[in-house]
C-alpha atoms as a PDB file:
ATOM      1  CA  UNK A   1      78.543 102.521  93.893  1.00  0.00           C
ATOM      2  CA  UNK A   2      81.448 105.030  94.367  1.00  0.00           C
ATOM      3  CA  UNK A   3      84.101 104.309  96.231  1.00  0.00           C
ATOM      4  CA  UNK A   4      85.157 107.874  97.208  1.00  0.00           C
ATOM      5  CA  UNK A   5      84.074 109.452 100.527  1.00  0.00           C
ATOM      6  CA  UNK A   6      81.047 111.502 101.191  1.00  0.00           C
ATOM      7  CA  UNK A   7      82.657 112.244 104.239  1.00  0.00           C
ATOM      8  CA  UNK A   8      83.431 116.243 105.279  1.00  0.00           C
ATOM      9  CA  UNK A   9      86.964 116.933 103.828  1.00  0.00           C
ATOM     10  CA  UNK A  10      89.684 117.289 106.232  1.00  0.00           C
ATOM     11  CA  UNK A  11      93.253 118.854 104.589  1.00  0.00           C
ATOM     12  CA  UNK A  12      95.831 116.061 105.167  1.00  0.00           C
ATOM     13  CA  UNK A  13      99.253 116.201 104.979  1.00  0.00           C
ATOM     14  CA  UNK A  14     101.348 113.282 104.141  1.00  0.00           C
ATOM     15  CA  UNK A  15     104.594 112.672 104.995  1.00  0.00           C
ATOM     16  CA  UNK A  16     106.372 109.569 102.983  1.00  0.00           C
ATOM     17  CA  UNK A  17     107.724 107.287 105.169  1.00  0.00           C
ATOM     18  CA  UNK A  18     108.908 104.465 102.224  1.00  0.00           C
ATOM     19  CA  UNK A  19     108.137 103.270  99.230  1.00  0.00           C
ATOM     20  CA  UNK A  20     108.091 100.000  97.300  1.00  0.00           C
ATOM     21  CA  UNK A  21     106.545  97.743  95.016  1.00  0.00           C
ATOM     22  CA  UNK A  22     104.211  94.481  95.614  1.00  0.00           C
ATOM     23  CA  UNK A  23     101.874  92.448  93.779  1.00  0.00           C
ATOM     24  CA  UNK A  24      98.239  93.722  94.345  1.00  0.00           C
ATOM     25  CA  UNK A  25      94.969  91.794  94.626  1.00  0.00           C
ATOM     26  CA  UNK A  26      91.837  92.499  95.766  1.00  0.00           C
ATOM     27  CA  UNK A  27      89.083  90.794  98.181  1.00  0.00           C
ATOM     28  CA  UNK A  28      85.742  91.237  99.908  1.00  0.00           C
ATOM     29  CA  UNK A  29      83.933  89.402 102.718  1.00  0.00           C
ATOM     30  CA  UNK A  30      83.206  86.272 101.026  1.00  0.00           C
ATOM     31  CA  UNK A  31      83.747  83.217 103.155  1.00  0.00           C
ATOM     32  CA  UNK A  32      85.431  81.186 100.447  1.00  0.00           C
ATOM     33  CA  UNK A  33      87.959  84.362 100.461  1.00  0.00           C
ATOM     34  CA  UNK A  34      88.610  84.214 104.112  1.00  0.00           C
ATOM     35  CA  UNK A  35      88.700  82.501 107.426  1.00  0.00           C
ATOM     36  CA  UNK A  36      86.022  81.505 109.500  1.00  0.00           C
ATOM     37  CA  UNK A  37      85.520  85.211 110.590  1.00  0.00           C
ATOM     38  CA  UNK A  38      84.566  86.668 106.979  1.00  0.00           C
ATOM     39  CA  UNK A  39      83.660  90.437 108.246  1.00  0.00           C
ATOM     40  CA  UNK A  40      86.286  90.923 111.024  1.00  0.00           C
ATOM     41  CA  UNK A  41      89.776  91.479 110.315  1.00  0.00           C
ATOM     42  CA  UNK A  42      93.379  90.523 112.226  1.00  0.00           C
ATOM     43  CA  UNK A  43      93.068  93.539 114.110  1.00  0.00           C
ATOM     44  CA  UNK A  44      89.587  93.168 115.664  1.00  0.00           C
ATOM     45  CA  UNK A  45      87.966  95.365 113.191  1.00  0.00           C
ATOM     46  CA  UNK A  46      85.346  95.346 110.820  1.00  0.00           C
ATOM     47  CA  UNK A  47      86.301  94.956 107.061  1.00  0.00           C
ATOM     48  CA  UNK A  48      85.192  98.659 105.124  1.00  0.00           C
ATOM     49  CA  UNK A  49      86.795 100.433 102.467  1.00  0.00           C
ATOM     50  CA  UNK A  50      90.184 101.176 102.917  1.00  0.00           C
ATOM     51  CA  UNK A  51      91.465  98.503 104.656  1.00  0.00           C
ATOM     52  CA  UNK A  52      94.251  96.575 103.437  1.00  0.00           C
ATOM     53  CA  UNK A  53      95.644  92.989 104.229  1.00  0.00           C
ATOM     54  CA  UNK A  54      99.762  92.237 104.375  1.00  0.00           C
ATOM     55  CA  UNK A  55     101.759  90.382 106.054  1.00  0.00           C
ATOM     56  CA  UNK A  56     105.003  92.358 105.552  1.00  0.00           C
ATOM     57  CA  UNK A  57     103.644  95.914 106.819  1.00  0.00           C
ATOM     58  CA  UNK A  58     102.890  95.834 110.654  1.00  0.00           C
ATOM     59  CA  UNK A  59      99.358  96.237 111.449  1.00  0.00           C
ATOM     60  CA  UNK A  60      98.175  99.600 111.391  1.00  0.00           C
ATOM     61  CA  UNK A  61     100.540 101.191 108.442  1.00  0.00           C
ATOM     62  CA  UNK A  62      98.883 103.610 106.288  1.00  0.00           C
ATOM     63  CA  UNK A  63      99.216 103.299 102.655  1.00  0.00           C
ATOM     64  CA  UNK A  64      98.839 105.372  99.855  1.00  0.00           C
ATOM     65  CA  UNK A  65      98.389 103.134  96.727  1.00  0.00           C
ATOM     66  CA  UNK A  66      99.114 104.383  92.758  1.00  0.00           C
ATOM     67  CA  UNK A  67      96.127 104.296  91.122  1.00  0.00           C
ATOM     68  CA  UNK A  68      93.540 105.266  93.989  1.00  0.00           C
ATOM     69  CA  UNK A  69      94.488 108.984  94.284  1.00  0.00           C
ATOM     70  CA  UNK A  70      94.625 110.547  97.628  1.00  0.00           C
ATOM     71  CA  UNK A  71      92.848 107.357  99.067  1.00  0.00           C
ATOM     72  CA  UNK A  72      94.952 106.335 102.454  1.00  0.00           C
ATOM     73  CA  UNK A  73      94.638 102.412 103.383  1.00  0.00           C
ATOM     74  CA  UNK A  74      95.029 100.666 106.170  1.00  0.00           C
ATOM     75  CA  UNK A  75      96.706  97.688 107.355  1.00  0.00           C
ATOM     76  CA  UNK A  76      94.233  95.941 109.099  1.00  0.00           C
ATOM     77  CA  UNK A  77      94.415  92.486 107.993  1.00  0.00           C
ATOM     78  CA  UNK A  78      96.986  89.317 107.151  1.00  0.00           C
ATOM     79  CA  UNK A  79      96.780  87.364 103.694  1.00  0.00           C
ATOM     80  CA  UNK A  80      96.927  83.574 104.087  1.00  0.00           C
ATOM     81  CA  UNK A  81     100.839  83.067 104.561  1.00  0.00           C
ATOM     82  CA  UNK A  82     102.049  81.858 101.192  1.00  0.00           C
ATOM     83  CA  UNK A  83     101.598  85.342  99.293  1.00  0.00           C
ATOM     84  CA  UNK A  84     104.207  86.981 101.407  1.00  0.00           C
ATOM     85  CA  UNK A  85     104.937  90.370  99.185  1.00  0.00           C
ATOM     86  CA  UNK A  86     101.276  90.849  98.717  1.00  0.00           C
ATOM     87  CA  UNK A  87      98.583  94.158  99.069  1.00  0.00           C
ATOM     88  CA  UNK A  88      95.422  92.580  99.129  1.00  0.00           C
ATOM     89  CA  UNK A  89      92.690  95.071  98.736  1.00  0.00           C
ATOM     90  CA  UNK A  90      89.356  94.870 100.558  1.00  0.00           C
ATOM     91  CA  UNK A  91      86.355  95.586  98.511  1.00  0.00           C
ATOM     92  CA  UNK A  92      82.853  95.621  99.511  1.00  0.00           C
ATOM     93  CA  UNK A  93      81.748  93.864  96.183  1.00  0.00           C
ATOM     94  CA  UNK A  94      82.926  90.446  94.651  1.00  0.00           C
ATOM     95  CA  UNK A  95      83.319  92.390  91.724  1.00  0.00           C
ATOM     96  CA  UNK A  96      85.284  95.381  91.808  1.00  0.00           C
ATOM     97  CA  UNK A  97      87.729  92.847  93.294  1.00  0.00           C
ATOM     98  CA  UNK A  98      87.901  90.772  90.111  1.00  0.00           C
ATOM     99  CA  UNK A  99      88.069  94.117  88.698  1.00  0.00           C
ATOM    100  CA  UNK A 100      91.286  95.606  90.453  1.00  0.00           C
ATOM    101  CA  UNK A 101      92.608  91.895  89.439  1.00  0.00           C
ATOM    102  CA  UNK A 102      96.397  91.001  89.980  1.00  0.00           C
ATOM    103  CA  UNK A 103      99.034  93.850  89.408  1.00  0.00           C
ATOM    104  CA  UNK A 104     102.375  95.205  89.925  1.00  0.00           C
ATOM    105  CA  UNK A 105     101.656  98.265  92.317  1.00  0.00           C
ATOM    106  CA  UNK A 106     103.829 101.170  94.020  1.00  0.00           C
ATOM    107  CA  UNK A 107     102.993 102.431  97.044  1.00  0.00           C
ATOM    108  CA  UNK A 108     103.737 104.922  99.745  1.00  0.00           C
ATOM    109  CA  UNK A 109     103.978 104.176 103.843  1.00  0.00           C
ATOM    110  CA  UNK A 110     102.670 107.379 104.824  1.00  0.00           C
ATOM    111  CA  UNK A 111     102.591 109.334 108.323  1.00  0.00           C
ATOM    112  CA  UNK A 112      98.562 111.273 108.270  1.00  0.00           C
ATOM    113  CA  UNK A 113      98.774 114.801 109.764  1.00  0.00           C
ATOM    114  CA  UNK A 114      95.635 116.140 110.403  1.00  0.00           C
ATOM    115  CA  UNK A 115      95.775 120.261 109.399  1.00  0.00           C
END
């Protein structure tokens, strides 16, 4: 499994809004892993690459994340609210979540231009 797009590619620009640093984690669809709703997210959508969860970002901010290239994320979802200062990182397997693991992480609010 690949996480990068098949997609047709579109030239973006981005324009960097902020920056910062937060603890990462990652999670997928698993019900012990979320609320009663495993597969839909805060914002009424369904969980898919590139969708992030954080409570401090309003829902909706787009993300650029060190370590996943030009890869833009979305907030789309809310962590439970104890981890505050968290990117959680949806996967679509169990595994590459344990994989991306718990880390430091800088990242980028970014403004998408289509060009």
């Amino acid at each position: 499994f690949s996480l990068a797009s098949s997609a047709q590619t579109v030239k973006l620009n981005h324009k960097v809004i902020a920056t910062g640093t937060a603890v990462s984690t990652g999670y997928n669809s698993l019900s012990e892993q979320t609320d009663s709703t495993p597969w839909i997210t805060a914002a009424g959508t369904r969980c898919r690459w590139g969708v992030v969860a954080a409570n401090f970002l309003p829902i909706g901010t787009k993300l650029k994340i060190d370590g996943y290239d030009n890869q833009i994320f979305v907030v789309e979802d809310r962590t439970a609210v104890r981890f505050g200062q968290r990117i959680d990182i949806w996967f679509p397997e169990y595994s590459q979540a344990i994989e991306h693991g718990k880390r430091q992480v800088k990242y980028y609010v970014v403004a998408v231009a289509r060009s």
